[in-house]
C-alpha atoms as a PDB file:
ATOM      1  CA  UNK A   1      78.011  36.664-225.610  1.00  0.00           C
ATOM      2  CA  UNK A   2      78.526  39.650-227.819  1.00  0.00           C
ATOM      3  CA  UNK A   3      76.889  43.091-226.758  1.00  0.00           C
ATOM      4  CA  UNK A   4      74.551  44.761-229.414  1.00  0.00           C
ATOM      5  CA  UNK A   5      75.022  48.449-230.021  1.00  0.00           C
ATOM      6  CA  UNK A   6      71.710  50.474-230.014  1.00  0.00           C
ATOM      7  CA  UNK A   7      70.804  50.607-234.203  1.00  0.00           C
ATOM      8  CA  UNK A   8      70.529  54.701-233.631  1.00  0.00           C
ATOM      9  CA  UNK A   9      73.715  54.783-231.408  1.00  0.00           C
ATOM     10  CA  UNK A  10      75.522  52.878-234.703  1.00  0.00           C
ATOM     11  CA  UNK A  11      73.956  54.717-237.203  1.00  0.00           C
ATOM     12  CA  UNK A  12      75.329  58.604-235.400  1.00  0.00           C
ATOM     13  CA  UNK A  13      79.055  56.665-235.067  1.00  0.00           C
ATOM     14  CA  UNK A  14      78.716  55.384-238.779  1.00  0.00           C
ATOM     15  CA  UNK A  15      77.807  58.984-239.772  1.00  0.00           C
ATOM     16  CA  UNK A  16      80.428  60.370-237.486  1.00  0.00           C
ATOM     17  CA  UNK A  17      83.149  58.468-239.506  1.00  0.00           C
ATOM     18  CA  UNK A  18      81.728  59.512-242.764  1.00  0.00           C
ATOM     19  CA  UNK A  19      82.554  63.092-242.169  1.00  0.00           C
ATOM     20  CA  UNK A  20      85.533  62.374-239.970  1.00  0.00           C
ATOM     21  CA  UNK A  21      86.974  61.044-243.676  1.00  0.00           C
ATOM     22  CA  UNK A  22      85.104  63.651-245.909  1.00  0.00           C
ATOM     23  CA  UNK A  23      86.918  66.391-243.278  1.00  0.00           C
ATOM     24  CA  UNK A  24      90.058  64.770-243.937  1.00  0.00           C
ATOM     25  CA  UNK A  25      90.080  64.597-247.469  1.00  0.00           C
ATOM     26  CA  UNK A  26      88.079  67.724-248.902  1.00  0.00           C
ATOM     27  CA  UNK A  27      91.527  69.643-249.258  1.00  0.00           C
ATOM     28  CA  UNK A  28      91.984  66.788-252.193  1.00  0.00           C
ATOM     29  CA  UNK A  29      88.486  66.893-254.208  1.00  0.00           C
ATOM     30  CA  UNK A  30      87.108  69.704-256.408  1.00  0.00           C
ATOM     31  CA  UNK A  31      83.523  68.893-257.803  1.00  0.00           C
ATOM     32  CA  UNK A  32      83.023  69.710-261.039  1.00  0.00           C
ATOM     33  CA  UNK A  33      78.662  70.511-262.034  1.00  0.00           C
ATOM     34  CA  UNK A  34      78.214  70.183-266.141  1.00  0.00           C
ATOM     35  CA  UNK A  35      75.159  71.290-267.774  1.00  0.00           C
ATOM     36  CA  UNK A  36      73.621  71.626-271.566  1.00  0.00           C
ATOM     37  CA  UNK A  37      75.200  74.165-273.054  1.00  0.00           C
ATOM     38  CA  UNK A  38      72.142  74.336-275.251  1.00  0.00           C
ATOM     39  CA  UNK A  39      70.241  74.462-271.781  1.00  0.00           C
ATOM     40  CA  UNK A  40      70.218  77.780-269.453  1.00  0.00           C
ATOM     41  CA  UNK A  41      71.636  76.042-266.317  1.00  0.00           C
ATOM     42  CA  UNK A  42      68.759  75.894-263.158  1.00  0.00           C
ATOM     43  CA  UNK A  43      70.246  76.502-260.131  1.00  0.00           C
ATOM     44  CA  UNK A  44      67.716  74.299-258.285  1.00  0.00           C
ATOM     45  CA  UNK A  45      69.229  71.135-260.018  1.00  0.00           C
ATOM     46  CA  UNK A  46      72.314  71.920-258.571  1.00  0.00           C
ATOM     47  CA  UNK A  47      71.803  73.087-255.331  1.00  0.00           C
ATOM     48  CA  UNK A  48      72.215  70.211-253.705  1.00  0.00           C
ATOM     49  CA  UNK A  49      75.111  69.141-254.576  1.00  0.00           C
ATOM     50  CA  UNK A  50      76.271  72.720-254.083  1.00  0.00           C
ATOM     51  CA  UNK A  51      75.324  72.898-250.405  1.00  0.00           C
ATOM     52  CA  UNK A  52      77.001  69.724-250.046  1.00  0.00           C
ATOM     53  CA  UNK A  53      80.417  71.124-251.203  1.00  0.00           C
ATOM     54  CA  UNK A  54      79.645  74.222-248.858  1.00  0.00           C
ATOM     55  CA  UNK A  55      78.754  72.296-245.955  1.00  0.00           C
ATOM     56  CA  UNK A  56      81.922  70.019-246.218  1.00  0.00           C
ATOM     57  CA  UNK A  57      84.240  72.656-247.648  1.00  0.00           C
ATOM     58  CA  UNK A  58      84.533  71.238-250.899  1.00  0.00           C
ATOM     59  CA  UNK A  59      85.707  73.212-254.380  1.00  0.00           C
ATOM     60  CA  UNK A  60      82.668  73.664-256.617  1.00  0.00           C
ATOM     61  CA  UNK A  61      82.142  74.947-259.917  1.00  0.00           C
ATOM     62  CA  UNK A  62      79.993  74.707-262.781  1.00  0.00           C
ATOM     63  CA  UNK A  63      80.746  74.901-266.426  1.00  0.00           C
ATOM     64  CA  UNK A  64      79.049  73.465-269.933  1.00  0.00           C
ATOM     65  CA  UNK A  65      79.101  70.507-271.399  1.00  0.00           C
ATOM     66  CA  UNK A  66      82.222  70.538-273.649  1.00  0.00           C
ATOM     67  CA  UNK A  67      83.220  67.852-276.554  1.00  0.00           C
ATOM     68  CA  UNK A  68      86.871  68.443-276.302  1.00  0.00           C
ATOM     69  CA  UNK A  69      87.156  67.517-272.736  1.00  0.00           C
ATOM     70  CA  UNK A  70      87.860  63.233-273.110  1.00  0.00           C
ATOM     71  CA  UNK A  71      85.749  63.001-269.704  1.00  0.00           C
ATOM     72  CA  UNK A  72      82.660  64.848-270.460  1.00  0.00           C
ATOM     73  CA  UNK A  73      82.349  63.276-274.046  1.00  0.00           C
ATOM     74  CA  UNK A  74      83.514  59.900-272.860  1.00  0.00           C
ATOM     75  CA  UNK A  75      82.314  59.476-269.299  1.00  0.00           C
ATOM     76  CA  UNK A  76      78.881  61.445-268.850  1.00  0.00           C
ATOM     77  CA  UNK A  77      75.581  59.258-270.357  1.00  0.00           C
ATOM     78  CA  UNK A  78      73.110  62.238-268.901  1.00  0.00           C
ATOM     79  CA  UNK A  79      73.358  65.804-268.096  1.00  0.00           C
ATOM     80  CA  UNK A  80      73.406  67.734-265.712  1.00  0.00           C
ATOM     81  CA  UNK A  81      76.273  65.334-264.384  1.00  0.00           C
ATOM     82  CA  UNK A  82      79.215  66.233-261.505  1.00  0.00           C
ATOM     83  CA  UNK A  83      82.745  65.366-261.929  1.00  0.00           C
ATOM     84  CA  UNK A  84      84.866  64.060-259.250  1.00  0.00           C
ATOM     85  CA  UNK A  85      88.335  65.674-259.218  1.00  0.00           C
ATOM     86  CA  UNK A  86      91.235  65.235-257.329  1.00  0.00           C
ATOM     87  CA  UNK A  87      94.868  66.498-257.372  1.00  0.00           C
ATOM     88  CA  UNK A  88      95.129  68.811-260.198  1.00  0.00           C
ATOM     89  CA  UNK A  89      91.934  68.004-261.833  1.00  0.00           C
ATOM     90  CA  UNK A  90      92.327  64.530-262.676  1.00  0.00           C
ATOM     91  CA  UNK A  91      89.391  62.781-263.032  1.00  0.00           C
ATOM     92  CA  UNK A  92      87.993  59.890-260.625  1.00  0.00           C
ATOM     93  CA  UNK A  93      84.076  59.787-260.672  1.00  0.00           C
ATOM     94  CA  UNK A  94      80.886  61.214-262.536  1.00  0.00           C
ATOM     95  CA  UNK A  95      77.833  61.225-260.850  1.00  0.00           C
ATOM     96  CA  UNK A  96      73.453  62.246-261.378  1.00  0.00           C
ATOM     97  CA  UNK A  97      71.823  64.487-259.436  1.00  0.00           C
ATOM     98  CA  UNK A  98      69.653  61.209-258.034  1.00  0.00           C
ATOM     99  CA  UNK A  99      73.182  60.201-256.739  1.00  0.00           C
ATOM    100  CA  UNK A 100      74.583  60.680-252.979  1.00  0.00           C
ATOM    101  CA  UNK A 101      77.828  62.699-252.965  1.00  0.00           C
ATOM    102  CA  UNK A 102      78.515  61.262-249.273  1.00  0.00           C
ATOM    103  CA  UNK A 103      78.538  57.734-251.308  1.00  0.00           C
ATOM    104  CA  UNK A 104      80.254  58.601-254.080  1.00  0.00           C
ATOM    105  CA  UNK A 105      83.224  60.445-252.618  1.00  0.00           C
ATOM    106  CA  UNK A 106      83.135  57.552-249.780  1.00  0.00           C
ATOM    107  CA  UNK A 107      83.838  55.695-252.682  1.00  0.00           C
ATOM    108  CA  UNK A 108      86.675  57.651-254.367  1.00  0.00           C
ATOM    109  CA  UNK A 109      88.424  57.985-251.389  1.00  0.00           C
ATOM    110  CA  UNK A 110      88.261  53.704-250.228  1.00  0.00           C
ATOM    111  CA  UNK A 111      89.221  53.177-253.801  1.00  0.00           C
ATOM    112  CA  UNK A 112      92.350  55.358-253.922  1.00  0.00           C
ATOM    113  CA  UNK A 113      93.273  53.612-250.820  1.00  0.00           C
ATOM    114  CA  UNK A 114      93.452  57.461-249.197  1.00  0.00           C
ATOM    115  CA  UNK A 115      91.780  55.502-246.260  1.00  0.00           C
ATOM    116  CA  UNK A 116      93.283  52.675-244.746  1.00  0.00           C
ATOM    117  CA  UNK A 117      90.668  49.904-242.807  1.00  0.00           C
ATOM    118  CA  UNK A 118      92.703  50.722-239.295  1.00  0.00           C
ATOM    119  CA  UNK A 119      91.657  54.525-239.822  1.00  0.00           C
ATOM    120  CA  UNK A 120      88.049  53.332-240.465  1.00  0.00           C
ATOM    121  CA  UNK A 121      87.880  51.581-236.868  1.00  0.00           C
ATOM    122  CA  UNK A 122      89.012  54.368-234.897  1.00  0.00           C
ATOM    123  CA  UNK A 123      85.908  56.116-233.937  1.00  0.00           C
ATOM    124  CA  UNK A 124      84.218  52.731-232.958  1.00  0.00           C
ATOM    125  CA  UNK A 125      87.316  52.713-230.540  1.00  0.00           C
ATOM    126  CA  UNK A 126      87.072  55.255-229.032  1.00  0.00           C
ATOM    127  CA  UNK A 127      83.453  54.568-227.776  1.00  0.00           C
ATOM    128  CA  UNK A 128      84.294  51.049-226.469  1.00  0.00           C
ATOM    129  CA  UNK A 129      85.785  50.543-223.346  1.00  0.00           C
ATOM    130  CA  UNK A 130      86.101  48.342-221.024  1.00  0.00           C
ATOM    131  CA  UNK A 131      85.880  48.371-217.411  1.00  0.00           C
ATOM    132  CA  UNK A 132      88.907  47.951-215.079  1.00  0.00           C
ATOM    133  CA  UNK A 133      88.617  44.695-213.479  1.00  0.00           C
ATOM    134  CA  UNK A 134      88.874  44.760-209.698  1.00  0.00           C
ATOM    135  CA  UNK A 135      91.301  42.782-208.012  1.00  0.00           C
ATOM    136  CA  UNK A 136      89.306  40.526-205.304  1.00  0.00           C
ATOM    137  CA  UNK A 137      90.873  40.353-202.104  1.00  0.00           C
ATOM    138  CA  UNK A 138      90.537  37.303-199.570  1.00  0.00           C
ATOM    139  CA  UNK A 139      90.297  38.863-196.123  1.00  0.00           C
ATOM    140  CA  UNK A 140      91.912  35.981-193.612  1.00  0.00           C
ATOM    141  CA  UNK A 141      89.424  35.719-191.102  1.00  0.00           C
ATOM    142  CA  UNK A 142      90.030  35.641-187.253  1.00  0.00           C
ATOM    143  CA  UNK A 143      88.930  33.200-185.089  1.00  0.00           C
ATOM    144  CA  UNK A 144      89.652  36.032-182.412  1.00  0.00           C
ATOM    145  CA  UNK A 145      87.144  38.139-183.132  1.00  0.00           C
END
């Protein structure tokens, strides 16, 4: 019979290994916030996604809209929109304000194989254990006694 972990007890370890990988990789992400240049940017559309960054120690920066860049005018359907880059600022994702940045950068990172399925499993180790099993020992008894 399989043991069932406690749905709250999973959901803190799941979240524990979320940042465990967004700590490990925000050295290697910058996140890019484009607006309307026709548009004063608000910073209450962006906050979000800037306290994010902040809170995980992420580059952030936020420019206009521009038509010479190939992934603004090819890869954005909406603005405001946030541009995933890594290494020196190539591009891997765009993403909404609506959108979850844990997600989305989850998903950069599984998809550039950064994160290998034996790293993923680690935390769940460490919380299972198993008890030492007790050697029995058959006392001989006396007819002495």
């Amino acid at each position: 019979m399989q043991a069932q972990t406690n749905p709250f007890i999973q959901g803190v370890m799941d979240t524990a290994e979320e940042e465990i990988i967004l700590k490990r990789w925000r050295w290697k992400f910058h996140i890019e916030a484009i607006y309307d240049w026709n548009k004063p940017p608000k910073d209450e559309v962006f906050d979000r996604i800037r306290i994010f960054c902040s809170e995980h120690q992420f580059k952030f920066t936020i420019r206009e809209f521009m038509t010479g860049v190939v992934e603004d005018r090819e890869m954005i359907t909406k603005l405001p929109a946030f541009h995933v880059l890594s290494g020196d600022y190539e591009w891997e994702k765009t993403f909404y304000p609506d959108d979850s940045p844990t997600m989305i950068l989850l998903d950069v990172i599984r998809e550039r194989d950064f994160v290998r399925p034996s790293m993923l499993s680690q935390l769940k180790r460490v919380f299972t254990f198993t008890l030492p099993k007790l050697k029995r020992t058959r006392r001989m008894l006396s007819s002495d006694a």
